[in-house]
N, C-alpha and C. Protein backbone atom coordinates (compact mmCIF):
# COMPACT_ATOMS: atom_id res chain seq x y z
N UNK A 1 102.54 83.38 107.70
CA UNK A 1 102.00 84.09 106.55
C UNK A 1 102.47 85.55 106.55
N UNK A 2 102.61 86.28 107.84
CA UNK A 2 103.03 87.48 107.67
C UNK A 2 104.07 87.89 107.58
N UNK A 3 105.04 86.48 108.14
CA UNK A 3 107.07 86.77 107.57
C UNK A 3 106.81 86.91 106.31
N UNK A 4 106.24 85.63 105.42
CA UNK A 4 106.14 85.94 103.93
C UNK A 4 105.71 87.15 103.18
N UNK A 5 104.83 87.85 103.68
CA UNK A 5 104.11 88.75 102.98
C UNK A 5 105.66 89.67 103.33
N UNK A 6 105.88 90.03 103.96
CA UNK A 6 106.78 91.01 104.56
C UNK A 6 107.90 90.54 103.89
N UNK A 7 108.28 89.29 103.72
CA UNK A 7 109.85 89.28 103.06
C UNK A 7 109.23 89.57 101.51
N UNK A 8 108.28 89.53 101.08
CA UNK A 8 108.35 89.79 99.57
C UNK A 8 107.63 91.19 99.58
N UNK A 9 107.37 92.00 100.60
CA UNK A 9 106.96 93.33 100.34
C UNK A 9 108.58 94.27 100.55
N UNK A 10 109.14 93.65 101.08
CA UNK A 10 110.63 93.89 101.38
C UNK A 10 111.82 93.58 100.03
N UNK A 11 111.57 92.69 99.81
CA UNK A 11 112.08 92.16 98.29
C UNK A 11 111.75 93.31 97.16
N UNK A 12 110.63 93.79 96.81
CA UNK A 12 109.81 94.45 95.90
C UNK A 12 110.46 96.27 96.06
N UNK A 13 110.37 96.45 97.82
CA UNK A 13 110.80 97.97 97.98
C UNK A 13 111.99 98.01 97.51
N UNK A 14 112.99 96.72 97.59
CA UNK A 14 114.34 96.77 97.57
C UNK A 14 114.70 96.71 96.37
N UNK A 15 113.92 96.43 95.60
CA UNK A 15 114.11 96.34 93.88
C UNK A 15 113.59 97.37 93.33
N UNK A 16 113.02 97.91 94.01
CA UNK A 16 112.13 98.92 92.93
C UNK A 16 112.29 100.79 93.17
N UNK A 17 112.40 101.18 92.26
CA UNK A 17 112.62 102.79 91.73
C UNK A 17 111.64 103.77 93.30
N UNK A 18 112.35 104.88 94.19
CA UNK A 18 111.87 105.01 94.75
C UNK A 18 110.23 105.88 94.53
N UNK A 19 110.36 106.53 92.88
CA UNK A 19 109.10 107.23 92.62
C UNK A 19 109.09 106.71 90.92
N UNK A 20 108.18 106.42 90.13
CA UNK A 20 108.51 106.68 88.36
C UNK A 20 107.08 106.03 88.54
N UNK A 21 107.12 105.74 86.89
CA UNK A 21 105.98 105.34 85.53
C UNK A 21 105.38 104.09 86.39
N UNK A 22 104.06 103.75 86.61
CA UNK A 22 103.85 102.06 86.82
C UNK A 22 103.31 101.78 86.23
N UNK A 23 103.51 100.27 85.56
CA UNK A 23 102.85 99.37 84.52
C UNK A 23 102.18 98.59 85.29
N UNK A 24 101.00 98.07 84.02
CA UNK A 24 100.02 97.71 84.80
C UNK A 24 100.39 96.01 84.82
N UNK A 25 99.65 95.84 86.38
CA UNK A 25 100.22 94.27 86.97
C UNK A 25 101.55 94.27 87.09
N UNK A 26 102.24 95.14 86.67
CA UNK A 26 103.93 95.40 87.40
C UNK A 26 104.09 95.80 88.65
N UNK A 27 104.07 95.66 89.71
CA UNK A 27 103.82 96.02 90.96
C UNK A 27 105.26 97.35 91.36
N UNK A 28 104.99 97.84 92.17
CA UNK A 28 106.59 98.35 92.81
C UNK A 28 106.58 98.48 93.82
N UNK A 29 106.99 98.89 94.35
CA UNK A 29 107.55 99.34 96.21
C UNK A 29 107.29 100.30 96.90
N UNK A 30 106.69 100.28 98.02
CA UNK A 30 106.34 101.41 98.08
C UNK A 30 106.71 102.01 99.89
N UNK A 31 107.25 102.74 100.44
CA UNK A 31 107.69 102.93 102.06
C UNK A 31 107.06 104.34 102.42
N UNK A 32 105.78 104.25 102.87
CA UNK A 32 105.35 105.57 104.00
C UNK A 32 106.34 105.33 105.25
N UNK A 33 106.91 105.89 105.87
CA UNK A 33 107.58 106.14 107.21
C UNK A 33 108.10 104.37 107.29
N UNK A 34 107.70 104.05 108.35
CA UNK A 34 108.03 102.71 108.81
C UNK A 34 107.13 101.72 108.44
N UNK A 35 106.00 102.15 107.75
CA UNK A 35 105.38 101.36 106.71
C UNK A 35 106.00 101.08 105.51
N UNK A 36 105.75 99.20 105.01
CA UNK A 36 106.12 99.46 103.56
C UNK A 36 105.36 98.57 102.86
N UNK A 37 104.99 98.19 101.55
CA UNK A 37 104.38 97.86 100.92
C UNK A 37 104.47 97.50 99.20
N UNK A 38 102.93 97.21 98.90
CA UNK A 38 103.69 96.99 97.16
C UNK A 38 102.17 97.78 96.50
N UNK A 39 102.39 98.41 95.24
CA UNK A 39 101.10 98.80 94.47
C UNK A 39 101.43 98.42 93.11
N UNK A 40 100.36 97.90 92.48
CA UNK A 40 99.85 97.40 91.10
C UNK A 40 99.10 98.20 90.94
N UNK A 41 98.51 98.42 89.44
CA UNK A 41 97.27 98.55 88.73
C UNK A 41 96.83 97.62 87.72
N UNK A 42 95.60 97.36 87.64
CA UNK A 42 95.20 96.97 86.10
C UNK A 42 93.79 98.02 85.48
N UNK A 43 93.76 97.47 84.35
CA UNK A 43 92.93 98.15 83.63
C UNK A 43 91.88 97.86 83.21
N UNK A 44 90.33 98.45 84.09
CA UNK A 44 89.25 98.18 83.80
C UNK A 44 88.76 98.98 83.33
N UNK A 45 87.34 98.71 82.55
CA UNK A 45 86.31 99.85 82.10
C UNK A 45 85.52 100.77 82.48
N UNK A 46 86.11 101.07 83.97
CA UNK A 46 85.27 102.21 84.50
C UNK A 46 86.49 103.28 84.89
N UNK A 47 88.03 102.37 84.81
CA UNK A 47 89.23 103.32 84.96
C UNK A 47 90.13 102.42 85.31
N UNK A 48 91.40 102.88 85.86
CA UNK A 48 92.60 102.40 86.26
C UNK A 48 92.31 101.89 87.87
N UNK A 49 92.23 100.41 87.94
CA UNK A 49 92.34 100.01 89.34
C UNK A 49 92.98 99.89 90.32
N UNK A 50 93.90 100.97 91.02
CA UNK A 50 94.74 100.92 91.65
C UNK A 50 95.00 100.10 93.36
N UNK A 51 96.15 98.67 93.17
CA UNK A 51 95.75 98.03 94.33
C UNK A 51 96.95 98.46 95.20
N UNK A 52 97.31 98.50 96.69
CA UNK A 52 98.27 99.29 97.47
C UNK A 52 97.66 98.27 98.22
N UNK A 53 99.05 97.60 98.61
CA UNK A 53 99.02 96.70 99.88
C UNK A 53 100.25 97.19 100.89
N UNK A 54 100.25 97.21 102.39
CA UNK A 54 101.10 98.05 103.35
C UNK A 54 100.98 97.50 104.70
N UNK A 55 102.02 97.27 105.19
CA UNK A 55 102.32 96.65 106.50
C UNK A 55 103.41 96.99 107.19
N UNK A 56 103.12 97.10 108.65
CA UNK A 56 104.28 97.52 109.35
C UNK A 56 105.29 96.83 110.29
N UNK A 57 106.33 96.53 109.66
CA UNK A 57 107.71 95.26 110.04
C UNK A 57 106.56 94.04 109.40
N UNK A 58 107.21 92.98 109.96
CA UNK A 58 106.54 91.52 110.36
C UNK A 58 105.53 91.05 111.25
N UNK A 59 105.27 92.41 111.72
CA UNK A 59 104.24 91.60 112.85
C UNK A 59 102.50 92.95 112.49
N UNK A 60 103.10 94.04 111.78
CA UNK A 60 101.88 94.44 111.61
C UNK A 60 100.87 93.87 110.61
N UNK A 61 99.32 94.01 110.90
CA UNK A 61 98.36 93.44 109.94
C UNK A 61 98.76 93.83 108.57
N UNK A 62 98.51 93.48 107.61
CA UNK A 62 98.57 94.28 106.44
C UNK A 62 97.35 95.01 106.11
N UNK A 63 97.22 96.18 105.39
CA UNK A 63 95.91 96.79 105.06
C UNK A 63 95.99 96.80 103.61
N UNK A 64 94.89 96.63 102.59
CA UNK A 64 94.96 97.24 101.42
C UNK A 64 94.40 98.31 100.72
N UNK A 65 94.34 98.95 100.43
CA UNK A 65 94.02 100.15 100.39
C UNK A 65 94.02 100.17 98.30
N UNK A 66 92.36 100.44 97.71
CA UNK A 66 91.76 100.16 96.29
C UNK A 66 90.97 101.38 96.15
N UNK A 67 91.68 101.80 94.77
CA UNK A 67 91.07 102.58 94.23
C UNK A 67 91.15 102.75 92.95
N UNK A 68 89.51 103.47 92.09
CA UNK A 68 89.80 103.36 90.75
C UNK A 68 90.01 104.55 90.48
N UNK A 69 90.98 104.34 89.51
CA UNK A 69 91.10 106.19 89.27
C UNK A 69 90.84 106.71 87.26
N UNK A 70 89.96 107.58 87.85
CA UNK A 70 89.81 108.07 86.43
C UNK A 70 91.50 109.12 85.65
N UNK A 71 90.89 109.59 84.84
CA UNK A 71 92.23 110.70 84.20
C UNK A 71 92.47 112.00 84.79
N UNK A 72 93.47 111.88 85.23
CA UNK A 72 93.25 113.23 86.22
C UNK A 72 93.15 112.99 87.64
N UNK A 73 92.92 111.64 88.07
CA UNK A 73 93.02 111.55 89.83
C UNK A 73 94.06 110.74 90.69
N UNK A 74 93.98 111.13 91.49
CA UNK A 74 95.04 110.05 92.10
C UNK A 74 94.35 110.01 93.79
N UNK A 75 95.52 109.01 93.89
CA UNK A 75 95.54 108.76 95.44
C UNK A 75 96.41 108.76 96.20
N UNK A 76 96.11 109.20 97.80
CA UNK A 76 97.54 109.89 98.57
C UNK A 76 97.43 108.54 99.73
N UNK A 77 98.61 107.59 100.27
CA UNK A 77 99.02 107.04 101.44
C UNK A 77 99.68 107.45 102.12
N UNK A 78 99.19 107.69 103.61
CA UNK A 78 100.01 108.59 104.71
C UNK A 78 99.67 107.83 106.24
N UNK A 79 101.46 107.79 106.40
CA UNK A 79 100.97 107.39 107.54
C UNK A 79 101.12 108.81 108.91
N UNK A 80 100.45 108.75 109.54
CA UNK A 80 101.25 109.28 110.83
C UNK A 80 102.66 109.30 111.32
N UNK A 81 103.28 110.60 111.29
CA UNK A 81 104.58 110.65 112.17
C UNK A 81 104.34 111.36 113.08
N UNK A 82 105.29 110.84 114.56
CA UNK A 82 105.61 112.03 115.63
C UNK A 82 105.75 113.05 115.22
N UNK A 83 105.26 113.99 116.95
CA UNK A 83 105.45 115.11 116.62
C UNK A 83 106.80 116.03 116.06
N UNK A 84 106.77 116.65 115.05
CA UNK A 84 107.85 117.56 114.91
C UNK A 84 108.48 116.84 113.49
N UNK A 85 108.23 115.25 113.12
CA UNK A 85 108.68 114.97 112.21
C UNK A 85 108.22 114.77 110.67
N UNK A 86 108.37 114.30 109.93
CA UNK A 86 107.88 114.27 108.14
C UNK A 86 107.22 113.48 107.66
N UNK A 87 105.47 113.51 107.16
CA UNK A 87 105.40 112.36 106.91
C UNK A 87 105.96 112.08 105.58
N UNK A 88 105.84 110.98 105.08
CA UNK A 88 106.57 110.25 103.83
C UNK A 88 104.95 109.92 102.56
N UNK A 89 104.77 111.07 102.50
CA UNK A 89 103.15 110.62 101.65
C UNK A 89 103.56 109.62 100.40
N UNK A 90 102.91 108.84 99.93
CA UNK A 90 102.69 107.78 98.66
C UNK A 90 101.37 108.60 98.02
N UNK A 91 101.81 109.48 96.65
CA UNK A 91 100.91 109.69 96.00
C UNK A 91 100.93 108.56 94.45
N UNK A 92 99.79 108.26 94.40
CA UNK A 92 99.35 107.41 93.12
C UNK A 92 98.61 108.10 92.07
N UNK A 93 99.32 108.45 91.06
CA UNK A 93 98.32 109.76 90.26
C UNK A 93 98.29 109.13 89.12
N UNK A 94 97.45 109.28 87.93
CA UNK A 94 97.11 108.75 86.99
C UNK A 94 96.59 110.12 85.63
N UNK A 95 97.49 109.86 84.91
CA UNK A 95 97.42 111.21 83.54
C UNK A 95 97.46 110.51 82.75
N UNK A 96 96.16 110.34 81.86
CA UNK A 96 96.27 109.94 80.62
C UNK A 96 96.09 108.09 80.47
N UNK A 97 97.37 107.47 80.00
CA UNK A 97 97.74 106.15 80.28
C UNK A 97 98.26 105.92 80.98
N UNK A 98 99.02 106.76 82.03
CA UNK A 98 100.45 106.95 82.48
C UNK A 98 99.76 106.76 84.12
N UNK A 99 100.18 106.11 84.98
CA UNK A 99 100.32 106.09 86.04
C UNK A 99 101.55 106.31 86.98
N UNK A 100 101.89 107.00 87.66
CA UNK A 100 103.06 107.46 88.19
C UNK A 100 103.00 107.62 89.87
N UNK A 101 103.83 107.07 90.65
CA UNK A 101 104.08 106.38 92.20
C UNK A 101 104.92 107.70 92.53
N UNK A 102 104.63 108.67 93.34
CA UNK A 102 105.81 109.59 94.02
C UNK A 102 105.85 109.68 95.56
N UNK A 103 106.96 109.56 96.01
CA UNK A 103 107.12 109.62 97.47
C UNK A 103 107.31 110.80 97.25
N UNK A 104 106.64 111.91 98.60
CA UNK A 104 106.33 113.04 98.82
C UNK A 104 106.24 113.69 100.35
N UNK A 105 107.41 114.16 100.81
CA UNK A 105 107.86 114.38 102.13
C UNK A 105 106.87 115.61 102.52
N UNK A 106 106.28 115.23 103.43
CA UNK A 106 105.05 116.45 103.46
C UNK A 106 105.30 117.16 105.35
N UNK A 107 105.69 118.32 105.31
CA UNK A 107 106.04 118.67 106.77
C UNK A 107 105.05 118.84 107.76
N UNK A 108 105.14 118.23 109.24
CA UNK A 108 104.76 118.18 110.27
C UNK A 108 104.01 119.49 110.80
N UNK A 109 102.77 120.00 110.03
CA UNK A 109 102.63 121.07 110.57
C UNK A 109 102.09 121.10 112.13
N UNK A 110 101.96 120.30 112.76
CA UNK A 110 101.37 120.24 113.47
C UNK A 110 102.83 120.63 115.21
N UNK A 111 103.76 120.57 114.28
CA UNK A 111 104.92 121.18 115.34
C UNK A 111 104.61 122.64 115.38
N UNK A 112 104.08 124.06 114.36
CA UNK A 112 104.15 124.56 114.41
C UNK A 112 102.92 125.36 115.47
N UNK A 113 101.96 124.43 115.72
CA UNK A 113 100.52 124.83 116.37
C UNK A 113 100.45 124.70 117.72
N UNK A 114 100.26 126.08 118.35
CA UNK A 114 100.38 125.83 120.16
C UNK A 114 98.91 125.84 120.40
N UNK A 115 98.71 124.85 121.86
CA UNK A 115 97.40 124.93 121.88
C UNK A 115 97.60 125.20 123.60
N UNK A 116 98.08 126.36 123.76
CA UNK A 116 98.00 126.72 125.01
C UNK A 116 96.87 128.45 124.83
């Protein structure tokens, strides 16, 4: 079950735009660091239901990660990187009708902090 999930979360990154517009029940692709995954939305009456599914290679669990988002909010996926390196944030933001997927290289501040 988890080759499958993984060859079609792999299929999806490999097809799909690395940041733009998402339609709803159109899924796309989505890669934090060595995580990768797929996100949909649909459209309910309390807001935009945003679903984010993410797993790491073939052998990690998958997690999903749901949220509804009103006009004006979004949501950030991050994974952990080593020290000194970038994480790869997945923001999910939502304006208006418009839902929009951006990968967002966010720097390691934590190289810069001595704790001596």
């Amino acid at each position: 079950m988890k080759t499958i999930l993984a060859a079609v979360l792999a299929t999806i990154v490999a097809t799909s735009a690395g940041a733009g517009e998402l339609k709803p029940l159109a899924g796309t692709g989505i890669a934090v660091g060595g995580v990768i995954g797929a996100a949909y939305y649909t459209v309910e009456p309390d807001g935009f239901r945003v679903v984010a599914t993410i797993a790491h290679g073939e052998s990690g669990e998958p997690i999903r990660v749901v949220s509804t988002l009103a006009d004006g909010q979004s949501v950030t996926i991050a994974v952990p990187a080593s020290l000194g390196e970038h994480t790869n944030d997945v923001v999910i933001a939502r304006t208006g009708d418009r839902v929009e997927v951006t990968h967002r290289p966010v720097p390691d501040l934590r190289a810069d902090v001595s704790f001596d």
